[in-house]
Protein backbone atom coordinates (compact mmCIF):
# COMPACT_ATOMS: atom_id res chain seq x y z
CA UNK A 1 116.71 105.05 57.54
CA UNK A 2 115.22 107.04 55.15
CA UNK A 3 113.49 109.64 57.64
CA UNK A 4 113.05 110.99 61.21
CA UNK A 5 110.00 108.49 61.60
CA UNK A 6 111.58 105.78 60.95
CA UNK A 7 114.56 106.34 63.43
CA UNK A 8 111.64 107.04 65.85
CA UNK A 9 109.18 103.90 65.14
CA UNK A 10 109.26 100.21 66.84
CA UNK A 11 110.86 97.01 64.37
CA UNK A 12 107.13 96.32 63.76
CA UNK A 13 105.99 95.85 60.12
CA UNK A 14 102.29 96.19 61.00
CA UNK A 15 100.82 98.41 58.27
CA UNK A 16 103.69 98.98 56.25
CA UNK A 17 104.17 95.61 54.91
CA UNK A 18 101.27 93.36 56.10
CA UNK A 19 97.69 93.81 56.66
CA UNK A 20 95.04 91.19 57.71
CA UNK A 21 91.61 90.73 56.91
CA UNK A 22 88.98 89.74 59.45
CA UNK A 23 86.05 87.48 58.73
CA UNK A 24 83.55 90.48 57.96
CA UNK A 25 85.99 92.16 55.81
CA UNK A 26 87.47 94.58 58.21
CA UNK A 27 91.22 95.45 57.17
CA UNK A 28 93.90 95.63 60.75
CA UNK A 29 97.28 96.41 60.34
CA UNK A 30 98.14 93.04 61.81
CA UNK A 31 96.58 90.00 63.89
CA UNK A 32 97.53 91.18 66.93
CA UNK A 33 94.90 94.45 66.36
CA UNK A 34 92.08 91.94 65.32
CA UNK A 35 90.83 91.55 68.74
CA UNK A 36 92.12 94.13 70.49
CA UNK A 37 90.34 96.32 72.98
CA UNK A 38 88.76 99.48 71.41
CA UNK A 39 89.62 98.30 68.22
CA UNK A 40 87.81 100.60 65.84
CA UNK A 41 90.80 102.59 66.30
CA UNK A 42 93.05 100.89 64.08
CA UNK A 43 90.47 99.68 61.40
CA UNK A 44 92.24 100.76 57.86
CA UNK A 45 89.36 100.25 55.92
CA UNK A 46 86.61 97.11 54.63
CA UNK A 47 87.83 94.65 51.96
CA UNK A 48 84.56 94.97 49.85
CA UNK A 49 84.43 98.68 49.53
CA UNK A 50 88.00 100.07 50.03
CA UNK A 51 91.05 99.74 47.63
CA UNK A 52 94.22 98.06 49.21
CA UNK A 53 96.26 102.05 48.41
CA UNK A 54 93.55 103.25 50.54
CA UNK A 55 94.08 100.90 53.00
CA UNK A 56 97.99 101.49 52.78
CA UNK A 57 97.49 105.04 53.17
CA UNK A 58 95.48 105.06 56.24
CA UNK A 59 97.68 102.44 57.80
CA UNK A 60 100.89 104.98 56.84
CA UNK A 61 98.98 108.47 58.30
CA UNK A 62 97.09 105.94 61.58
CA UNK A 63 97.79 108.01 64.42
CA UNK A 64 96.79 105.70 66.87
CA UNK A 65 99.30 103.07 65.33
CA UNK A 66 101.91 105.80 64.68
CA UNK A 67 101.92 106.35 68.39
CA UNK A 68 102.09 103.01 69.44
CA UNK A 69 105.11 101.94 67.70
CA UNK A 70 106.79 104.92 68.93
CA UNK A 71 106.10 104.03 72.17
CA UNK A 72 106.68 100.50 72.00
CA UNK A 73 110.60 101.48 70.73
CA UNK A 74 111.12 104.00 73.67
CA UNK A 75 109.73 100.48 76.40
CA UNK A 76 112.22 98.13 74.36
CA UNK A 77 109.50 96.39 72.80
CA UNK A 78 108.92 95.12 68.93
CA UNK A 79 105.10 94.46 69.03
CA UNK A 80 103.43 97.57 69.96
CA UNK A 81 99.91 95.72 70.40
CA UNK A 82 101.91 94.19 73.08
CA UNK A 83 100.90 97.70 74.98
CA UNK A 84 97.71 97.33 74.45
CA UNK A 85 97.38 93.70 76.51
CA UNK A 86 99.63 94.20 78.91
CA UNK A 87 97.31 95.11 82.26
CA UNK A 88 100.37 94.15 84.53
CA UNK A 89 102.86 96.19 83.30
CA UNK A 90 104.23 100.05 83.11
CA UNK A 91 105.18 101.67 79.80
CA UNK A 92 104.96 105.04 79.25
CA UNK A 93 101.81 105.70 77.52
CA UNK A 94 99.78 108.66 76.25
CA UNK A 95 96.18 109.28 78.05
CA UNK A 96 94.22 107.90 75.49
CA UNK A 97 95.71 104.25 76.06
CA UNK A 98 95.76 104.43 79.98
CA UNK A 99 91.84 105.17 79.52
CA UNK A 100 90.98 102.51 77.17
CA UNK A 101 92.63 100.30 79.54
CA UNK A 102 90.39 101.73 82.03
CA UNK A 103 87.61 100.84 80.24
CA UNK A 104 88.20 97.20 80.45
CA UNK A 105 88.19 96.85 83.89
């Protein structure tokens, strides 16, 4: 491990060596953030107007993603989107999460 953020961050590659494009151009860190709820969040950036070292650079300073992966490593978990979904179970989460998930129901 090169840093303290790496020791601290989830398996998941989302961001740092993937992104995917959605139909209208929008730029997620992976799939599983395409349709996720409250989205917007983890947008890096549109294919027709932002450079992919933008993108890569928003993905890398994302707090929202940042977050997530560190919380997905301290529940055991590899996909932190898997938070995100998951209505039926408890993870340790920060306040904005628990009232996104609020939100959807």
């Amino acid at each position: 491990m090169n840093n303290e953020n790496e020791c601290q961050e989830s398996t998941c590659k989302a961001g740092k060596e993937k992104m995917v494009f959605k139909y209208d151009g929008m730029v997620f860190p992976c799939e599983a953030f395409k349709e996720a709820p409250d989205n917007d969040k983890f947008i890096l950036g549109d294919i027709a107007v932002d450079s992919l070292e933008t993108m890569w650079i928003r993905a890398a300073n994302n707090p929202f993603l940042n977050e997530l992966k560190i919380i997905a490593k301290a529940n055991g978990l590899s996909c932190p989107a898997q938070i995100l979904y998951a209505h039926d179970k408890i993870f340790i989460i920060p306040e904005w999460i628990k009232l996104m998930k609020e939100e959807l129901l």
